[in-house]
C-alpha atoms as a PDB file:
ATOM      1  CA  UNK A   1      -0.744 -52.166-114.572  1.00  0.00           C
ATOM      2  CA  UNK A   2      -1.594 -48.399-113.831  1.00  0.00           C
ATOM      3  CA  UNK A   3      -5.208 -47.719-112.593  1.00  0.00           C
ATOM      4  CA  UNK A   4      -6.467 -44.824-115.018  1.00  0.00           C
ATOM      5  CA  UNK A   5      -9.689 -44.322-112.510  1.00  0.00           C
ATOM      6  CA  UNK A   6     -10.424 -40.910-111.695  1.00  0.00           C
ATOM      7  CA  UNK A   7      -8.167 -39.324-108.790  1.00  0.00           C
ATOM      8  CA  UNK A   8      -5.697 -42.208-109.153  1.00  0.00           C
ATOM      9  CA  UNK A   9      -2.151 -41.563-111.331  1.00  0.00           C
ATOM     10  CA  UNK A  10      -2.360 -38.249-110.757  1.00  0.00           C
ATOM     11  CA  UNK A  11       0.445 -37.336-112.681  1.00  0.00           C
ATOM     12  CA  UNK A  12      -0.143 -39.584-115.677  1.00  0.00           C
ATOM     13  CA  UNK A  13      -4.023 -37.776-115.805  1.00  0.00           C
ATOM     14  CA  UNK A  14      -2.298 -34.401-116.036  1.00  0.00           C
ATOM     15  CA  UNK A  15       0.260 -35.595-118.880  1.00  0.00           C
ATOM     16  CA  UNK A  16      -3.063 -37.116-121.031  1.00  0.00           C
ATOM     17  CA  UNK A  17      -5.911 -34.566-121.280  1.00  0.00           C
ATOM     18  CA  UNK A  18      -8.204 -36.831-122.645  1.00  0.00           C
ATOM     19  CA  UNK A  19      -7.529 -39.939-120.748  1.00  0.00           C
ATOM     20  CA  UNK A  20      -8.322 -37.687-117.472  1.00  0.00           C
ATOM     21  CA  UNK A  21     -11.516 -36.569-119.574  1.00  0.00           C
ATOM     22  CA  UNK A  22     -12.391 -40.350-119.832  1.00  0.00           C
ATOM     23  CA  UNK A  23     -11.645 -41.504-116.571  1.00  0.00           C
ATOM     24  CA  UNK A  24     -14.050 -38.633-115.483  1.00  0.00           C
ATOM     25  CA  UNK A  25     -16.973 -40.338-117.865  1.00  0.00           C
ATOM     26  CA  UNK A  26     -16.296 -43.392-116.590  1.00  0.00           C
ATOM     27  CA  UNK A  27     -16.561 -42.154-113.377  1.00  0.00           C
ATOM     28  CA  UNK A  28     -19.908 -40.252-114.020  1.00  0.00           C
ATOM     29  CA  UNK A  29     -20.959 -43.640-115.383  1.00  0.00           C
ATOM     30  CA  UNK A  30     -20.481 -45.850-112.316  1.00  0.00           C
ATOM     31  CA  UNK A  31     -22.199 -42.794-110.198  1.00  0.00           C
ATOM     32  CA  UNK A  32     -25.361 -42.850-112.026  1.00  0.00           C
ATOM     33  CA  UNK A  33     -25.763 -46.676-112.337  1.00  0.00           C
ATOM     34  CA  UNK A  34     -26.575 -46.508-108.698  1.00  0.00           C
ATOM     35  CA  UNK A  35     -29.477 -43.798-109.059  1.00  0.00           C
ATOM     36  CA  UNK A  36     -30.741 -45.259-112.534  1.00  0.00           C
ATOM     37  CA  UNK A  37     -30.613 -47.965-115.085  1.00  0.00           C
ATOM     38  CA  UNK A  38     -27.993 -48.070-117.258  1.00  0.00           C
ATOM     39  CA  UNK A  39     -29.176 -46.865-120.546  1.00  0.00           C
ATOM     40  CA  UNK A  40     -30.278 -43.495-118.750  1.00  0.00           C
ATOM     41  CA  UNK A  41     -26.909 -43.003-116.731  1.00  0.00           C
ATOM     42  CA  UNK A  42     -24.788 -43.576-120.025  1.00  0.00           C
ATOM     43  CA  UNK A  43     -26.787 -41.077-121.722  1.00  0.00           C
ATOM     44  CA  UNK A  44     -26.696 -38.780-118.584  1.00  0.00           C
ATOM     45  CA  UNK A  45     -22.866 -38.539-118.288  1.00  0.00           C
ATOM     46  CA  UNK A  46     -22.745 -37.903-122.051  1.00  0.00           C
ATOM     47  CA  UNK A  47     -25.373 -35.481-121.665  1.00  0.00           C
ATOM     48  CA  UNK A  48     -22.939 -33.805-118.913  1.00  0.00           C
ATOM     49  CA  UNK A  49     -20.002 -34.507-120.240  1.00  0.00           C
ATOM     50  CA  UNK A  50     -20.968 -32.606-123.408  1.00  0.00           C
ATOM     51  CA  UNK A  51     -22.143 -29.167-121.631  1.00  0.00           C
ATOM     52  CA  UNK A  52     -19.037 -29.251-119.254  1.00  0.00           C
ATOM     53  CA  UNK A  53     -16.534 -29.341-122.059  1.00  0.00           C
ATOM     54  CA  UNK A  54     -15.585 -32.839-121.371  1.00  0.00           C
ATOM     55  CA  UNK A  55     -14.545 -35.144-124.434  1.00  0.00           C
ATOM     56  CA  UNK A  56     -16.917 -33.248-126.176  1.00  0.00           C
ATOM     57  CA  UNK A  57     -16.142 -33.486-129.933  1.00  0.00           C
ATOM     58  CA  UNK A  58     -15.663 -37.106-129.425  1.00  0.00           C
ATOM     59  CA  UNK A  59     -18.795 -37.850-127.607  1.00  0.00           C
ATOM     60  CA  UNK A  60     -20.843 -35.603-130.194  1.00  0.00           C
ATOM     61  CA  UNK A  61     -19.560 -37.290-133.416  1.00  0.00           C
ATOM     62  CA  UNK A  62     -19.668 -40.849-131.868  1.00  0.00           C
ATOM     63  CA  UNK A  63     -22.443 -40.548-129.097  1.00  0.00           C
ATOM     64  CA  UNK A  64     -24.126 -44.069-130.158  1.00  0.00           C
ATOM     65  CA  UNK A  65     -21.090 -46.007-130.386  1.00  0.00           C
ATOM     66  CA  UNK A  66     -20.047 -44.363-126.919  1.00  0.00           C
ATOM     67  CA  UNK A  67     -23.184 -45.093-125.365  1.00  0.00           C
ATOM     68  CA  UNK A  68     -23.292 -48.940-126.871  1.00  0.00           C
ATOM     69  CA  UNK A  69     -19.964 -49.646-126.193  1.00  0.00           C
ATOM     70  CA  UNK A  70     -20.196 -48.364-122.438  1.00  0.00           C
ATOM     71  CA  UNK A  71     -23.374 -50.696-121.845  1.00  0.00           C
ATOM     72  CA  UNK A  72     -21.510 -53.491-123.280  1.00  0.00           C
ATOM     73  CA  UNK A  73     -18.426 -52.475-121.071  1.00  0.00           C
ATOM     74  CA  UNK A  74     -19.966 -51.696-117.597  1.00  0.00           C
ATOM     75  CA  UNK A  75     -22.457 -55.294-118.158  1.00  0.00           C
ATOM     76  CA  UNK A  76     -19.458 -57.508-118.333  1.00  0.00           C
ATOM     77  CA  UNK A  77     -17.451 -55.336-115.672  1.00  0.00           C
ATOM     78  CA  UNK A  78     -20.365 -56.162-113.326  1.00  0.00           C
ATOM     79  CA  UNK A  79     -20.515 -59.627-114.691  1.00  0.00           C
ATOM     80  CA  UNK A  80     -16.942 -60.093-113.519  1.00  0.00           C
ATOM     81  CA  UNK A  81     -17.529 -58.521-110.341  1.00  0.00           C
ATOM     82  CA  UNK A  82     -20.456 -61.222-110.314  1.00  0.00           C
ATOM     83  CA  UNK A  83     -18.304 -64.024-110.824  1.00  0.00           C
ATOM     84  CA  UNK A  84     -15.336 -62.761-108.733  1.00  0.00           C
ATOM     85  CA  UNK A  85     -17.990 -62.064-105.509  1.00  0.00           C
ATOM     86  CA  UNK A  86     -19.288 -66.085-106.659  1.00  0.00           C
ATOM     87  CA  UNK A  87     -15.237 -67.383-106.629  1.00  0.00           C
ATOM     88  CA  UNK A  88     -14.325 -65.323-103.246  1.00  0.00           C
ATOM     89  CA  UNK A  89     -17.749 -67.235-101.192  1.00  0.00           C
ATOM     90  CA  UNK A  90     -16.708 -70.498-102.831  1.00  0.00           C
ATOM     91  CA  UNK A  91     -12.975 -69.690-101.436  1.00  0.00           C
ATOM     92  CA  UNK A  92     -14.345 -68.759 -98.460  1.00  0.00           C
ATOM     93  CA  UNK A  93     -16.711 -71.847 -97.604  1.00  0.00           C
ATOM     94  CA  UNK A  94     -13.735 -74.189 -98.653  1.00  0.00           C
ATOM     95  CA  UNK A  95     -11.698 -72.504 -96.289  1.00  0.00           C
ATOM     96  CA  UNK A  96     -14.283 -72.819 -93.323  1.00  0.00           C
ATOM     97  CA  UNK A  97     -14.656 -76.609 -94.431  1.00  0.00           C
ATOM     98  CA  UNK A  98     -11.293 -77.345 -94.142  1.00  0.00           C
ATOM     99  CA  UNK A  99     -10.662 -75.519 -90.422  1.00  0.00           C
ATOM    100  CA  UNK A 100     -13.293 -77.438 -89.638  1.00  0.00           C
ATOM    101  CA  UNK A 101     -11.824 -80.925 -90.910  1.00  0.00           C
ATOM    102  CA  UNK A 102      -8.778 -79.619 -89.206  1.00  0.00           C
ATOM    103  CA  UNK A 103     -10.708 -78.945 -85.954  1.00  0.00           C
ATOM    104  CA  UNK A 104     -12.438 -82.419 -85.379  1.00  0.00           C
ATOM    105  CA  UNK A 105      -8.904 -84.112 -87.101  1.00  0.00           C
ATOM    106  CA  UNK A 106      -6.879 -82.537 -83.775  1.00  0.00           C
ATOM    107  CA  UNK A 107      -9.651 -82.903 -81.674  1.00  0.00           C
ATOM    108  CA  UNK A 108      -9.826 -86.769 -82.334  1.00  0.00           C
ATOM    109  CA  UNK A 109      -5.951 -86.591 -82.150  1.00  0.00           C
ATOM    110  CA  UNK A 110      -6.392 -85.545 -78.533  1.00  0.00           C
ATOM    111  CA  UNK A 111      -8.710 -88.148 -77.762  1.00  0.00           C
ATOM    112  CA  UNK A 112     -11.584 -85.701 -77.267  1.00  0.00           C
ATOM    113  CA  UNK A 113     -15.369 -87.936 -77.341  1.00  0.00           C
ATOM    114  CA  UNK A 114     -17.361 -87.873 -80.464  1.00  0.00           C
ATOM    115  CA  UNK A 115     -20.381 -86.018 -78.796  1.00  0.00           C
ATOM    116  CA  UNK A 116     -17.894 -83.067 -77.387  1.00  0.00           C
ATOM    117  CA  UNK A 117     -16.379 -82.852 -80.891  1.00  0.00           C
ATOM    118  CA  UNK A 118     -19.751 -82.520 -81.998  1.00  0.00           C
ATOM    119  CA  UNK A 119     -20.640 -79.853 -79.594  1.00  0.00           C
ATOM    120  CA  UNK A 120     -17.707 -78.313 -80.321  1.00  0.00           C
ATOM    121  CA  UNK A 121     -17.844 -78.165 -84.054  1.00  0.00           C
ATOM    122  CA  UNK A 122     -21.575 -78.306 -84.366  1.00  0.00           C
ATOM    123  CA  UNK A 123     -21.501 -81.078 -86.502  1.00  0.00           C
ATOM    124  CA  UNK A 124     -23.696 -84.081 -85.507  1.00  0.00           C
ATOM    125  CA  UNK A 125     -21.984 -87.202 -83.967  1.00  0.00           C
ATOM    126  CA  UNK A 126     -23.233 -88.777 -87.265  1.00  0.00           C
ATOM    127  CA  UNK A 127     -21.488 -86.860 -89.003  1.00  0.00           C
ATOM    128  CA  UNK A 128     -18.376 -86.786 -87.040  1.00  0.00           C
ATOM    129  CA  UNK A 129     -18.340 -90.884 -87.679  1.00  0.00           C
ATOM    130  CA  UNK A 130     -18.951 -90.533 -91.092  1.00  0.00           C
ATOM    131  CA  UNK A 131     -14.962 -88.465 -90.994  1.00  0.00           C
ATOM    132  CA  UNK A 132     -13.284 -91.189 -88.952  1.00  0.00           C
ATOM    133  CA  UNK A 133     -14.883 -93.655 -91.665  1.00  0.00           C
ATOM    134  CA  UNK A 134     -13.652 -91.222 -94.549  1.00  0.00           C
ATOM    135  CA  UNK A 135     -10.506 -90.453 -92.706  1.00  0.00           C
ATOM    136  CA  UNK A 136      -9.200 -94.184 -91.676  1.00  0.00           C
ATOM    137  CA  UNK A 137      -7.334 -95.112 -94.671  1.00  0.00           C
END
């Protein structure tokens, strides 16, 4: 999979014209999402775009499909980034939650009391019983 962002694939940019010319709107884009909503920053980098020579003929004969299609685009790209920031904390509390059932597992291993494993872990001794009960099958 090549990344066709601006300043990556240097060489591949300089071979394609108008894919650097696109990977420059795109890039214009994403900058003016964070100054403005997203209707104004699409029509901003086509506004630029247009006076600097970039993917101008394009842009000019198709500048509401461009601008529709780049809403559409950049809401499900932050959608996804949505859902993969949602997945990665998931991951990561799972992860925590097993250490942890790994923790007070070795811990009752090595014969350590209930209340230090609770100290330890911060769990309550309640709820340290509740994992031997779980756990004794």
């Amino acid at each position: 999979m090549l990344n066709v962002n601006e300043g990556h694939n240097k060489e591949l940019m300089e071979q394609c014209q108008t894919l650097k010319e696109y990977a420059i709107y795109v890039a214009r884009v994403r900058k003016y999402t964070s100054e403005m909503n997203l209707n104004d920053a699409v029509a901003r980098a086509i506004d630029e775009c247009i006076k600097e020579g970039i993917l101008v003929e394009f842009l000019r004969k198709n500048r509401s499909e461009v601008k529709m299609v780049s809403i559409l685009e950049y809401d499900k790209e932050w959608e996804e980034k949505k859902l993969r920031k949602a997945e990665y904390e998931a991951g990561k509390s799972d992860g925590i939650e097993i250490a942890e059932e790994r923790m007070i597992h070795n811990m009752i291993k090595l014969d350590f009391p209930i209340e230090k494993i609770a100290e330890v872990t911060g769990k309550s001794p309640l709820e340290i019983e509740q994992y031997l009960q779980s756990n004794r099958q």
